[in-house]
C-alpha atoms as a PDB file:
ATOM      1  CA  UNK A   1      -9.020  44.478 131.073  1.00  0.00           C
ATOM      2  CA  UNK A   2     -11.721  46.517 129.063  1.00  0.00           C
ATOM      3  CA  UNK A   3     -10.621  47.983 125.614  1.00  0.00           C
ATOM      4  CA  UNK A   4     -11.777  51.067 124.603  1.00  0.00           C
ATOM      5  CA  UNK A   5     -13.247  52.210 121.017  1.00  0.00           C
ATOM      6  CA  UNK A   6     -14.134  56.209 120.125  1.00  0.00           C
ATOM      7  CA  UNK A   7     -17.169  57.227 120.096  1.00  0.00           C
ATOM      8  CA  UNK A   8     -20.052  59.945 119.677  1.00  0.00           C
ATOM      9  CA  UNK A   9     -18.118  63.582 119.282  1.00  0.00           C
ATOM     10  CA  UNK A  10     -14.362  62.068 120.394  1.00  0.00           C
ATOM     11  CA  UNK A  11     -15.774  60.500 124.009  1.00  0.00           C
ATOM     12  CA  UNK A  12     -14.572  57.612 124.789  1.00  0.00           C
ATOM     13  CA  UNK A  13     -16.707  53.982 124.647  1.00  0.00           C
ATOM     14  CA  UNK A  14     -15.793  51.312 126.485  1.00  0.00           C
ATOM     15  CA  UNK A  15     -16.153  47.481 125.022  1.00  0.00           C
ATOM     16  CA  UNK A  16     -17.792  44.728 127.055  1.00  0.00           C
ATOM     17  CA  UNK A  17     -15.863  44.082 129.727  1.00  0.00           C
ATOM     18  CA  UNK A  18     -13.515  40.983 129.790  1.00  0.00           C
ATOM     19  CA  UNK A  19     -14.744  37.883 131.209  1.00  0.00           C
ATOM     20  CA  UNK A  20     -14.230  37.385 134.871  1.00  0.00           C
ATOM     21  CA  UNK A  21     -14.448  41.206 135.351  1.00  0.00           C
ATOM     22  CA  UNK A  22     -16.992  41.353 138.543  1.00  0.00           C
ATOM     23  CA  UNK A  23     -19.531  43.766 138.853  1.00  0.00           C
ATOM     24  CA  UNK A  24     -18.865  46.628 141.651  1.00  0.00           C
ATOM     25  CA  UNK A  25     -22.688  46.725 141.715  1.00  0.00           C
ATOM     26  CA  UNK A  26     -25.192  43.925 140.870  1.00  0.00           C
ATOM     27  CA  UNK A  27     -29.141  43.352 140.951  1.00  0.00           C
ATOM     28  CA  UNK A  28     -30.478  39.774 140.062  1.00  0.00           C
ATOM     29  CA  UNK A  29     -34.323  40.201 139.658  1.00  0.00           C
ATOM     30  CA  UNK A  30     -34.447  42.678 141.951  1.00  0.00           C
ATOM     31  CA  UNK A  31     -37.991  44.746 142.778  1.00  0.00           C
ATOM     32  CA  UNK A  32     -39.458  46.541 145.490  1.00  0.00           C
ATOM     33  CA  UNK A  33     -43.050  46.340 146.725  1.00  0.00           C
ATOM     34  CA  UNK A  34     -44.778  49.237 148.791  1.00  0.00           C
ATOM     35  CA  UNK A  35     -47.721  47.205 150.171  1.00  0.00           C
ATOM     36  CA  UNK A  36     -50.160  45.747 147.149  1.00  0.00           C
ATOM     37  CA  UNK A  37     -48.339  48.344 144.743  1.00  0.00           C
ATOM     38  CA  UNK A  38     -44.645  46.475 143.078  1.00  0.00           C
ATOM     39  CA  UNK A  39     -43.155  49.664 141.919  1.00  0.00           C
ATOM     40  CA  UNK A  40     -39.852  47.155 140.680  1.00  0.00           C
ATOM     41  CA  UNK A  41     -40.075  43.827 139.677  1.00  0.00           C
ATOM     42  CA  UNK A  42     -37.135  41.232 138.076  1.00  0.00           C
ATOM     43  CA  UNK A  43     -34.350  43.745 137.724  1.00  0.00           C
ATOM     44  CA  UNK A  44     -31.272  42.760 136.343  1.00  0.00           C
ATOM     45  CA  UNK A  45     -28.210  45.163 136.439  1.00  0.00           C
ATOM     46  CA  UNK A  46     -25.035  45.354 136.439  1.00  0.00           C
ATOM     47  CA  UNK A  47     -22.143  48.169 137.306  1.00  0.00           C
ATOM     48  CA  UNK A  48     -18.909  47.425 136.326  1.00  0.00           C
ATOM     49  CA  UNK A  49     -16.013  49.771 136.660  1.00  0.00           C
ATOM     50  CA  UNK A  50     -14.850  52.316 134.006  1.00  0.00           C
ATOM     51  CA  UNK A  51     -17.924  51.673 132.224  1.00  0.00           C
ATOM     52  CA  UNK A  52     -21.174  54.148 131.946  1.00  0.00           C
ATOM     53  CA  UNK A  53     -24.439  52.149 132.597  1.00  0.00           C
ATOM     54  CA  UNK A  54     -27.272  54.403 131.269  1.00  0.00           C
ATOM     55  CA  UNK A  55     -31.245  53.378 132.865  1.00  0.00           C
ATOM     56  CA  UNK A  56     -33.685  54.970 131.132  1.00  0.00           C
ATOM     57  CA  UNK A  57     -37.412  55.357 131.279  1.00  0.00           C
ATOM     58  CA  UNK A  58     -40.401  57.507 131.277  1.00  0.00           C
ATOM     59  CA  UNK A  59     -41.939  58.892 134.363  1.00  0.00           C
ATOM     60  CA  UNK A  60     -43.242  56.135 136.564  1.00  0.00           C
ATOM     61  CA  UNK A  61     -41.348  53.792 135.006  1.00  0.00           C
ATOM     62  CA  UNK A  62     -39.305  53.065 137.901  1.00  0.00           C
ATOM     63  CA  UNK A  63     -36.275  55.019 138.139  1.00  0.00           C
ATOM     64  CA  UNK A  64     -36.397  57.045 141.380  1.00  0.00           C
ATOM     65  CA  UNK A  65     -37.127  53.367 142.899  1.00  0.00           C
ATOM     66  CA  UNK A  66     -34.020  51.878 141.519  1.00  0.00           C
ATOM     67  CA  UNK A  67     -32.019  54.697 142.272  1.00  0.00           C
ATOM     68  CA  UNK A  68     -33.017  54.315 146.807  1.00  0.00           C
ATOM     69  CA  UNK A  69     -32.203  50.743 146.599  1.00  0.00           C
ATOM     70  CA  UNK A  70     -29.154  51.274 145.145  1.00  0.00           C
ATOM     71  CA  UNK A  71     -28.684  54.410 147.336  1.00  0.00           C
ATOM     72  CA  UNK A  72     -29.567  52.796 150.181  1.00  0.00           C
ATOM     73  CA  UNK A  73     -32.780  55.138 150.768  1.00  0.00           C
ATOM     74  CA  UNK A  74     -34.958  51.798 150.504  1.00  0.00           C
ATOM     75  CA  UNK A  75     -34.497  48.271 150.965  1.00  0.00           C
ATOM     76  CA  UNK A  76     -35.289  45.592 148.400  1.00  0.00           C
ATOM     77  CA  UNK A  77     -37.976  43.335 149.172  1.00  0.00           C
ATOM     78  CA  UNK A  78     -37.633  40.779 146.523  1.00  0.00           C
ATOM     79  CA  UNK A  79     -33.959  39.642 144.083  1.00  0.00           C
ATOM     80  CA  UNK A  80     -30.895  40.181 145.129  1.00  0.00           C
ATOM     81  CA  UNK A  81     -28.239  43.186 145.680  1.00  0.00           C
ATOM     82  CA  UNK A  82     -24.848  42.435 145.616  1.00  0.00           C
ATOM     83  CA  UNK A  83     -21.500  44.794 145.924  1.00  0.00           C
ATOM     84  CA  UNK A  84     -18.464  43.220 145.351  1.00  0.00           C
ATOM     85  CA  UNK A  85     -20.099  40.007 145.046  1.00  0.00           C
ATOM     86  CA  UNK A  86     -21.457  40.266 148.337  1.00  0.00           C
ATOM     87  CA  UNK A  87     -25.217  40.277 149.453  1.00  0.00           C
ATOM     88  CA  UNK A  88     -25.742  43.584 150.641  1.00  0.00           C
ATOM     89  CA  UNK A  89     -28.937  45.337 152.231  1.00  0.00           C
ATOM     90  CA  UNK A  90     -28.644  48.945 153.525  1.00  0.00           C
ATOM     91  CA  UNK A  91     -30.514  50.568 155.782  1.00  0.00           C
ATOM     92  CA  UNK A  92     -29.204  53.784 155.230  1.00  0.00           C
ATOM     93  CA  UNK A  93     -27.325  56.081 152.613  1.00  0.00           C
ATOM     94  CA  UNK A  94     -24.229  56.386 154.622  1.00  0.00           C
ATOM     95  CA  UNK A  95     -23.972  52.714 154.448  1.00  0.00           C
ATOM     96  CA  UNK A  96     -23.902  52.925 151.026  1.00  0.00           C
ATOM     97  CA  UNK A  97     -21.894  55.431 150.457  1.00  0.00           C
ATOM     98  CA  UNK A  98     -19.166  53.842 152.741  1.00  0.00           C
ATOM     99  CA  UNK A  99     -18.888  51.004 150.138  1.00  0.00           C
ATOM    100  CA  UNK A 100     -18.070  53.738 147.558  1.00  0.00           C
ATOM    101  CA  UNK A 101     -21.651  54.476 146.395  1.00  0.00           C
ATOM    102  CA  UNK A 102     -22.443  57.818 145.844  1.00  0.00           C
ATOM    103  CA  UNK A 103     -25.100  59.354 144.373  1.00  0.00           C
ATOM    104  CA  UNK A 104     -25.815  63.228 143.044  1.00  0.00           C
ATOM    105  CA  UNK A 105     -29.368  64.318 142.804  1.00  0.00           C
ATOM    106  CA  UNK A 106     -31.007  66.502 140.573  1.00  0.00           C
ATOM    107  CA  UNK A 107     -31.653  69.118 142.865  1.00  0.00           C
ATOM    108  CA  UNK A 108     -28.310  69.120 143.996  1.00  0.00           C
ATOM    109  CA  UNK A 109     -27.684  69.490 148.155  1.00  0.00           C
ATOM    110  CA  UNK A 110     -25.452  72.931 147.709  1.00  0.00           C
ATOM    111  CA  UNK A 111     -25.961  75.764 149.700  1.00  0.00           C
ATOM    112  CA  UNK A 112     -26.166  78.889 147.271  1.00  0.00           C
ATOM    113  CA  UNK A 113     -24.516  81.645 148.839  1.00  0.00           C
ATOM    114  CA  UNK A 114     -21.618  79.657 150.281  1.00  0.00           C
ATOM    115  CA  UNK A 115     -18.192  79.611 148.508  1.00  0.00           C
ATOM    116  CA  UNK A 116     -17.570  76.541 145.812  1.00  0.00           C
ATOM    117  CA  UNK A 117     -14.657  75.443 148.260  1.00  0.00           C
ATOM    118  CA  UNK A 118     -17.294  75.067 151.320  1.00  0.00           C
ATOM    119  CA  UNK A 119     -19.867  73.310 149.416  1.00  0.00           C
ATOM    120  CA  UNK A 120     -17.053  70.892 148.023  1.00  0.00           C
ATOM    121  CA  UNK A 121     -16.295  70.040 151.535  1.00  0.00           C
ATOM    122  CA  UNK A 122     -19.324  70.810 152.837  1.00  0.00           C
ATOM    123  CA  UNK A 123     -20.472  68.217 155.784  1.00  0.00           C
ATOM    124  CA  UNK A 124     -17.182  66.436 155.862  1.00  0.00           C
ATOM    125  CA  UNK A 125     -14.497  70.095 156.378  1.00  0.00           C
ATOM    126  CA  UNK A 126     -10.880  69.641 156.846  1.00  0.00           C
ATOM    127  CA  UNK A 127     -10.051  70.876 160.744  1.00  0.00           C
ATOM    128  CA  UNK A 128      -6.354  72.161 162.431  1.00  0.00           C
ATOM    129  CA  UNK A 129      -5.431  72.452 165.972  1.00  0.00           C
ATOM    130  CA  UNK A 130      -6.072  70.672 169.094  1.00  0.00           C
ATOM    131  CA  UNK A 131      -9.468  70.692 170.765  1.00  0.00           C
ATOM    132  CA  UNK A 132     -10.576  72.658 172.331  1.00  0.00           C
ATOM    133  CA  UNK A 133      -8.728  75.203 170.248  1.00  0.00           C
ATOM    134  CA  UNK A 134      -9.335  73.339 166.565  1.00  0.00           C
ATOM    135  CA  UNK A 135     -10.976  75.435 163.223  1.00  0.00           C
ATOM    136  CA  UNK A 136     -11.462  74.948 160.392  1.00  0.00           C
ATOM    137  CA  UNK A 137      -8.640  74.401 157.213  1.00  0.00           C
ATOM    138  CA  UNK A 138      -9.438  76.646 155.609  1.00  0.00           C
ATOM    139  CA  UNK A 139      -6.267  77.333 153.228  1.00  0.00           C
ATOM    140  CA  UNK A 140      -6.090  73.291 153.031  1.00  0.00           C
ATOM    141  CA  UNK A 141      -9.708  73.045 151.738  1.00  0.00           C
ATOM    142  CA  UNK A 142      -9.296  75.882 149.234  1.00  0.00           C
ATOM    143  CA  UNK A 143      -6.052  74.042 147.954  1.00  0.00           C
ATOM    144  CA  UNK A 144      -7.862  70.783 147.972  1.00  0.00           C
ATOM    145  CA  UNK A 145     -11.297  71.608 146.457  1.00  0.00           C
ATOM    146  CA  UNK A 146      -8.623  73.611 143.392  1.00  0.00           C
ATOM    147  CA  UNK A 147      -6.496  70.602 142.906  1.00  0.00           C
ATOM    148  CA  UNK A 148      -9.595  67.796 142.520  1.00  0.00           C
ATOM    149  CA  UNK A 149     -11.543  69.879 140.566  1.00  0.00           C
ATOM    150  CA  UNK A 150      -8.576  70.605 137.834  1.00  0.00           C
ATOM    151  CA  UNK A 151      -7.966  66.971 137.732  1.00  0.00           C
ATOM    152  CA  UNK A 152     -11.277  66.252 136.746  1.00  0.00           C
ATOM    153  CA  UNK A 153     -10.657  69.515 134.132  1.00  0.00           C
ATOM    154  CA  UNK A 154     -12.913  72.127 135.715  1.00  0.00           C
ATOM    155  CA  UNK A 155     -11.355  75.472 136.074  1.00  0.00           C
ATOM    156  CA  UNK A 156     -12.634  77.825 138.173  1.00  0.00           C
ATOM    157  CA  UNK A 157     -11.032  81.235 138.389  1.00  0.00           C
ATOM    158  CA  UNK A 158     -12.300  82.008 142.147  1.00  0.00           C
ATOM    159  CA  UNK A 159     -13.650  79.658 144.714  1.00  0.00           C
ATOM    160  CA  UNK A 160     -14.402  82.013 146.598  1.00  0.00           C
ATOM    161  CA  UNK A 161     -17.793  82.900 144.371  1.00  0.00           C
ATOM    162  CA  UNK A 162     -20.740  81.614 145.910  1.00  0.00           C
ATOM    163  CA  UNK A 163     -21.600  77.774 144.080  1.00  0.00           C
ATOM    164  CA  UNK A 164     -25.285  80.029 143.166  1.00  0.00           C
ATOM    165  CA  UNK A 165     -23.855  82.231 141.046  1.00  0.00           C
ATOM    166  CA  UNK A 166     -22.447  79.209 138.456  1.00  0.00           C
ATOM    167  CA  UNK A 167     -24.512  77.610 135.845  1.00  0.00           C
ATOM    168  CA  UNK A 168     -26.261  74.417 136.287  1.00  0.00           C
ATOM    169  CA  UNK A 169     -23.674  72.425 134.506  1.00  0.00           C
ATOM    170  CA  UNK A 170     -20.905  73.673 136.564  1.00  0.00           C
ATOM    171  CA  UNK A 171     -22.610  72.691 139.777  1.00  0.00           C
ATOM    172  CA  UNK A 172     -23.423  69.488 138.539  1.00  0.00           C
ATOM    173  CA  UNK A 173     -19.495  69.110 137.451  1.00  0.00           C
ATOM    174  CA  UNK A 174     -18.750  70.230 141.281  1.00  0.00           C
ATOM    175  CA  UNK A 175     -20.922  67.759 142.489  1.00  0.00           C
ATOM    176  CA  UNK A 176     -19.671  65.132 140.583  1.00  0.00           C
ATOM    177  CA  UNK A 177     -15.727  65.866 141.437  1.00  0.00           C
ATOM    178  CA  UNK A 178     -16.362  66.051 144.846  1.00  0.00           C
ATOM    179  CA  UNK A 179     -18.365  62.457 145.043  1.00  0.00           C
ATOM    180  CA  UNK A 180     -14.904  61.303 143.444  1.00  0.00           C
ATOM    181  CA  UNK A 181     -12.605  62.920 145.994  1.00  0.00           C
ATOM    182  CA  UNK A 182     -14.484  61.631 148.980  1.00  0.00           C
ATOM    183  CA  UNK A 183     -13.893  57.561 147.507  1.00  0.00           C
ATOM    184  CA  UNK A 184     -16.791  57.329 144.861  1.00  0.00           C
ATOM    185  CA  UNK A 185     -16.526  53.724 143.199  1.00  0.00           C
ATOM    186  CA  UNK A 186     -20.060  53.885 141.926  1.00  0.00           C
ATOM    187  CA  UNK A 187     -21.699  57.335 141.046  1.00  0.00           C
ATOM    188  CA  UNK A 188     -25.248  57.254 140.160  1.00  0.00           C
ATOM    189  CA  UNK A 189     -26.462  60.373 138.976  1.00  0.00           C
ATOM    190  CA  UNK A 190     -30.049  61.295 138.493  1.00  0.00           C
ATOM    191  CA  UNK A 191     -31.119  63.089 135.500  1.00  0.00           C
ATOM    192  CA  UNK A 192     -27.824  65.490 135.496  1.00  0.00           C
ATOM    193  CA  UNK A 193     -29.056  67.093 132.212  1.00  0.00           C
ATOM    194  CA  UNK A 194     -33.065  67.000 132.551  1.00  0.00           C
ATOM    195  CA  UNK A 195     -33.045  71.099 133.341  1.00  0.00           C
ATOM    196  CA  UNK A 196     -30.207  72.356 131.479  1.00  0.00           C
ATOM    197  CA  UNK A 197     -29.729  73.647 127.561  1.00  0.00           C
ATOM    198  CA  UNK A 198     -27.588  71.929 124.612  1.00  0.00           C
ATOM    199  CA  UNK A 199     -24.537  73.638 125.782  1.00  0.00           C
ATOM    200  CA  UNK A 200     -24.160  72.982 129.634  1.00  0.00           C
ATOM    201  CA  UNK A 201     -25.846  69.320 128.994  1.00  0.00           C
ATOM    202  CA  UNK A 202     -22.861  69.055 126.725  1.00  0.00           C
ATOM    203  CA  UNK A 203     -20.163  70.113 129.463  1.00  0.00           C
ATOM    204  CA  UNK A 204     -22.119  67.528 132.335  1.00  0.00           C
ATOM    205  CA  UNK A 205     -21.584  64.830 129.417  1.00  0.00           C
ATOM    206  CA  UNK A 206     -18.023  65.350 129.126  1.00  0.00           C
ATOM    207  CA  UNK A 207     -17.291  65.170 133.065  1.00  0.00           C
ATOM    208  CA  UNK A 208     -19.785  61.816 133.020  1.00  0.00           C
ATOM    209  CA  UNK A 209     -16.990  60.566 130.830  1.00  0.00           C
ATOM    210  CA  UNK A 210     -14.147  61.904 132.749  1.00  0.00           C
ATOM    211  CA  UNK A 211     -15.280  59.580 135.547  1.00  0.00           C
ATOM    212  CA  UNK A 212     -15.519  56.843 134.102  1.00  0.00           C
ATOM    213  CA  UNK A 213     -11.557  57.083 132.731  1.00  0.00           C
ATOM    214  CA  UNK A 214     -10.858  57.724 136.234  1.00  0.00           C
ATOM    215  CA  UNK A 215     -12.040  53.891 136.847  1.00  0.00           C
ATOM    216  CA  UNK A 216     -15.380  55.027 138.597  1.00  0.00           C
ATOM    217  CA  UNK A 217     -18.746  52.651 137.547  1.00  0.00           C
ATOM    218  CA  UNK A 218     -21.275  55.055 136.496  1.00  0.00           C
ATOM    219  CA  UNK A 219     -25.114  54.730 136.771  1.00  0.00           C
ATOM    220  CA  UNK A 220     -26.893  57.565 134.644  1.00  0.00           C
ATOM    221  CA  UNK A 221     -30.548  58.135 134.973  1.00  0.00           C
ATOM    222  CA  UNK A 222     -31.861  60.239 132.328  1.00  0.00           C
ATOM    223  CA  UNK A 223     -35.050  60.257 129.871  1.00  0.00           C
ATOM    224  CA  UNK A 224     -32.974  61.145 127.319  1.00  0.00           C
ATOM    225  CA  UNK A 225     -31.831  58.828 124.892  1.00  0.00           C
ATOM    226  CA  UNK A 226     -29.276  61.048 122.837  1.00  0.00           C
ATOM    227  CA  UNK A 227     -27.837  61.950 126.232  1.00  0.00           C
ATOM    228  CA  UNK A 228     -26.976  58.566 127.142  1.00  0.00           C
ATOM    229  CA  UNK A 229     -26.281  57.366 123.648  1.00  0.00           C
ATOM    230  CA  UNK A 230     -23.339  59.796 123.506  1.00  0.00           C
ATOM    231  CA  UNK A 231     -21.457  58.256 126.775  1.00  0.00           C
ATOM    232  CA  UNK A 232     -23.330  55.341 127.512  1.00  0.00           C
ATOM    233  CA  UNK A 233     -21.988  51.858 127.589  1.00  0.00           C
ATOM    234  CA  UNK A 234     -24.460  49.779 128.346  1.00  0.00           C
ATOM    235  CA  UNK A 235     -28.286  50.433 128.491  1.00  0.00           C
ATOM    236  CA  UNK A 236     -30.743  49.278 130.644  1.00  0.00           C
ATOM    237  CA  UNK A 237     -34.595  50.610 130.119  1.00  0.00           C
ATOM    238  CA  UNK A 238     -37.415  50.351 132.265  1.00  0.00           C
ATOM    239  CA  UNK A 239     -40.768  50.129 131.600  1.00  0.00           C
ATOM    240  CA  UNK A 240     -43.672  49.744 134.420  1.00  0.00           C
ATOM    241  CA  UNK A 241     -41.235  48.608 136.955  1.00  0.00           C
ATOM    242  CA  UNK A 242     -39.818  45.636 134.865  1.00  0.00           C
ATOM    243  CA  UNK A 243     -36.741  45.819 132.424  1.00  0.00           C
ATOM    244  CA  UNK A 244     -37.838  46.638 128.929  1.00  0.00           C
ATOM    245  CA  UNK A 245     -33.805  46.263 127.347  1.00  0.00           C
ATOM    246  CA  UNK A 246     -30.712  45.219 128.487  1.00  0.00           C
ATOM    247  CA  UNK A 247     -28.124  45.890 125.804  1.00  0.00           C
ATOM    248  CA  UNK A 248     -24.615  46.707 125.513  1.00  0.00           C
ATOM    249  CA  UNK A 249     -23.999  49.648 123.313  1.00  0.00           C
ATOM    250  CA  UNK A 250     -22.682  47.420 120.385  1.00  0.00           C
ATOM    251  CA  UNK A 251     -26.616  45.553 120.689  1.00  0.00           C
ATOM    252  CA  UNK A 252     -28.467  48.620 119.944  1.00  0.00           C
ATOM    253  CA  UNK A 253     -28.436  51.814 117.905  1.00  0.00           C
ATOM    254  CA  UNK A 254     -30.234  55.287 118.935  1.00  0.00           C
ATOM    255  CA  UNK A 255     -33.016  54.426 116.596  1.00  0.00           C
ATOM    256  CA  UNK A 256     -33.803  51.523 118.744  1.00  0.00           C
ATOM    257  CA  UNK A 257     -33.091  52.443 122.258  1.00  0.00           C
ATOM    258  CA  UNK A 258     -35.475  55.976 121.208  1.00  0.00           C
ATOM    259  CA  UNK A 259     -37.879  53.178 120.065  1.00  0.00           C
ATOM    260  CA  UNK A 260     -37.942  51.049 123.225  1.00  0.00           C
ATOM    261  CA  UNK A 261     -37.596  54.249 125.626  1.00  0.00           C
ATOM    262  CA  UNK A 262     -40.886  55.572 123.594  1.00  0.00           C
ATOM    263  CA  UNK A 263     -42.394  52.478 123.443  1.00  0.00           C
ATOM    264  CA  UNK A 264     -42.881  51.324 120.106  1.00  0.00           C
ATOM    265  CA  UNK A 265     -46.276  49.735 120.484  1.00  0.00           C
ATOM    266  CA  UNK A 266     -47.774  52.649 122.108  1.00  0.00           C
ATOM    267  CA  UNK A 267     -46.475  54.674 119.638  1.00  0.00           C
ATOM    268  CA  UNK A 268     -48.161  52.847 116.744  1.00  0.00           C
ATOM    269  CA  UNK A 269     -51.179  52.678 118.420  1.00  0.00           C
ATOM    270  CA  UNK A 270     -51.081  56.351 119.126  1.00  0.00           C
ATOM    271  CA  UNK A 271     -50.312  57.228 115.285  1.00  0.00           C
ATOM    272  CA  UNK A 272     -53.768  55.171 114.151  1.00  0.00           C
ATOM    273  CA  UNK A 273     -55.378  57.419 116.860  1.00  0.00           C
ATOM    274  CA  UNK A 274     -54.089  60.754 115.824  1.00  0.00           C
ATOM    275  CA  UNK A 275     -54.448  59.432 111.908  1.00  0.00           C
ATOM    276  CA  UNK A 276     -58.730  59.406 112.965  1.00  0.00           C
ATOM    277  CA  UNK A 277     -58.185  62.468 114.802  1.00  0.00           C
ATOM    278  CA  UNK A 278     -57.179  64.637 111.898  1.00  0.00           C
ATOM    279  CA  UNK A 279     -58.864  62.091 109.129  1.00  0.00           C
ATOM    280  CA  UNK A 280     -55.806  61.385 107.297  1.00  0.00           C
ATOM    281  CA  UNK A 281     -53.818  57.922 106.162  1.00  0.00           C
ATOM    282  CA  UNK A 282     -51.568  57.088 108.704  1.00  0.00           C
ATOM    283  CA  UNK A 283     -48.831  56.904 106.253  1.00  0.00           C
ATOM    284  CA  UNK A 284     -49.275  61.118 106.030  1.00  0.00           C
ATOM    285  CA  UNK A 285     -48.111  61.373 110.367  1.00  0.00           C
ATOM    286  CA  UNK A 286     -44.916  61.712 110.803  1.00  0.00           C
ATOM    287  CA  UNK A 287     -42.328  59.047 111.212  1.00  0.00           C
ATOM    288  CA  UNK A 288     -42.478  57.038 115.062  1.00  0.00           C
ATOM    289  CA  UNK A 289     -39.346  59.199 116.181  1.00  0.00           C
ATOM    290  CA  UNK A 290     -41.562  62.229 115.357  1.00  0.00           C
ATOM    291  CA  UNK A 291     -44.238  61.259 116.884  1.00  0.00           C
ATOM    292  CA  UNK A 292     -44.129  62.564 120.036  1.00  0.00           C
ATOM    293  CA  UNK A 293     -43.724  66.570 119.342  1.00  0.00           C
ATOM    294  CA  UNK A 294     -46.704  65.405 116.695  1.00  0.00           C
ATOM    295  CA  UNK A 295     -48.990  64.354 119.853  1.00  0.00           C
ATOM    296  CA  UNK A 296     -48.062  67.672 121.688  1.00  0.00           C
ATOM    297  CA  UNK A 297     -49.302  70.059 119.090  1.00  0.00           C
ATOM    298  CA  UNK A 298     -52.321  68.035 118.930  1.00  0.00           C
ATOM    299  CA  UNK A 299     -55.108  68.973 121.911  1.00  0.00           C
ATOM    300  CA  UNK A 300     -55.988  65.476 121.636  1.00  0.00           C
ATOM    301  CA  UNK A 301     -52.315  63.966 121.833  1.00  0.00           C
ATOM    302  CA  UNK A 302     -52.575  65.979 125.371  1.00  0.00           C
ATOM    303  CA  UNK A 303     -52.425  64.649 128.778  1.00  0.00           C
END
């Protein structure tokens, strides 16, 4: 059993899970090699249900790599992947996804002018009739698609609008109900938020935390640490392929993960640079979690 404690704006944290709970998803020192280049190297995660499991890291950092094994776009080539406490190696996503792992991409597989309730069902549509006389369901879809989406809280006043014409957030929210109607265990989604404003980031966040009440195990990619500090429950950061922090949510504050995501070093090394650069003491920069927008307006802080 996993107890739950409030957290950032009213969503709900989960605790560390109770002993014995096993992982739906696991990686023991897990990597993945592309010829001479190891883009992962001695990865441990783990993906346990009703809990949000946030992996962060700059570009290159590994991400995108984690995200195929897990997908099943790659296989590992070094560690172990488990699911259900069973080795595991896919060899494609379907395989994955018929153990209940689903995953929803940035740029999101919709097709624009198509109605909400089509792209909902889109690849997998309900049918009627005998063959060689069976169409589609369509009344049965519509009624569907409604009824999944309100339980996850998304109101839509008409389906029938073309999934285009909704903001980014809402398709993401689409996305994300559907993955749970077709048997989603584990959803990993891939930087939900990266190209959308306070506002609609805010209404992805919320559904992110509506699946994980419904029971699901949550991976969230993102580069943003205040994104995943506000529903995450465990953090994992990359770094160069290898795991920079493993922490439970209770282990770290937002000061620390933006420290570690940033890379704290780098950062201090960066501030003696720009210090020279403008021929100030570096105690005149801004503070480390400034640093950043500091280096941008600078032509030398450019790369």
């Amino acid at each position: 059993m996993t107890d739950k404690t409030t957290g950032t704006h009213g969503t709900t944290v989960q605790d560390t899970p109770a002993h014995g709970d096993r992982p739906l998803v696991e990686l023991r020192g897990a990597g993945k090699s592309y010829g001479n280049i190891r883009a992962l190297h001695g990865v441990d995660l783990e993906v346990h249900p009703g809990r949000v499991t946030c992996v962060l890291g700059d570009n290159g950092a590994g991400k995108s790599t984690l995200i195929k094994i897990i997908s099943g776009l790659h296989q590992h080539t070094e560690g172990e992947f488990l699911v259900d406490g069973e080795p595991v190696r896919f060899s494609t996503p379907r395989e994955a996804l018929d153990r209940g792992i689903a995953t929803v991409y940035q740029d999101l597989a919709v097709v624009p002018l198509m109605p909400v309730w089509r792209n909902f069902f889109l690849g997998s549509e309900m049918t009627k009739g005998p063959w060689p006389l069976r169409r589609l369901d369509i009344e049965r879809m519509k009624k569907t698609a409604d009824e999944e989406l309100r339980n996850m809280g998304i109101v839509l006043d008409d389906l029938e609008q073309p999934i285009g014409t909704l903001s980014g957030g809402q398709r993401q929210c689409v996305a994300i109900a559907r993955a749970v109607y077709f048997g989603a265990r584990v959803l990993i989604l891939d930087e939900p938020t990266a190209a959308l404003g306070v506002k609609q980031s805010g209404v992805v966040l919320k559904y992110i935390a509506a699946a994980r009440d419904r029971g699901l195990g949550v991976i969230f990619i993102t580069h943003n640490p205040h994104h995943a500090y506000m529903v995450g429950d465990h953090f994992s950061v990359l770094r160069l392929g290898t795991m920079e922090l493993s922490a439970d949510r209770s282990e770290v504050s937002l000061e620390e993960l933006t420290n570690h995501m940033a890379g704290g070093a780098e950062l201090a090394a960066l501030k003696h640079e720009l210090a020279q650069v403008r021929g100030v003491d570096v105690e005149e920069l801004p503070e480390e979690t400034d640093l950043k927008a500091s280096a941008a307006a600078t032509p030398e802080g450019k790369s």
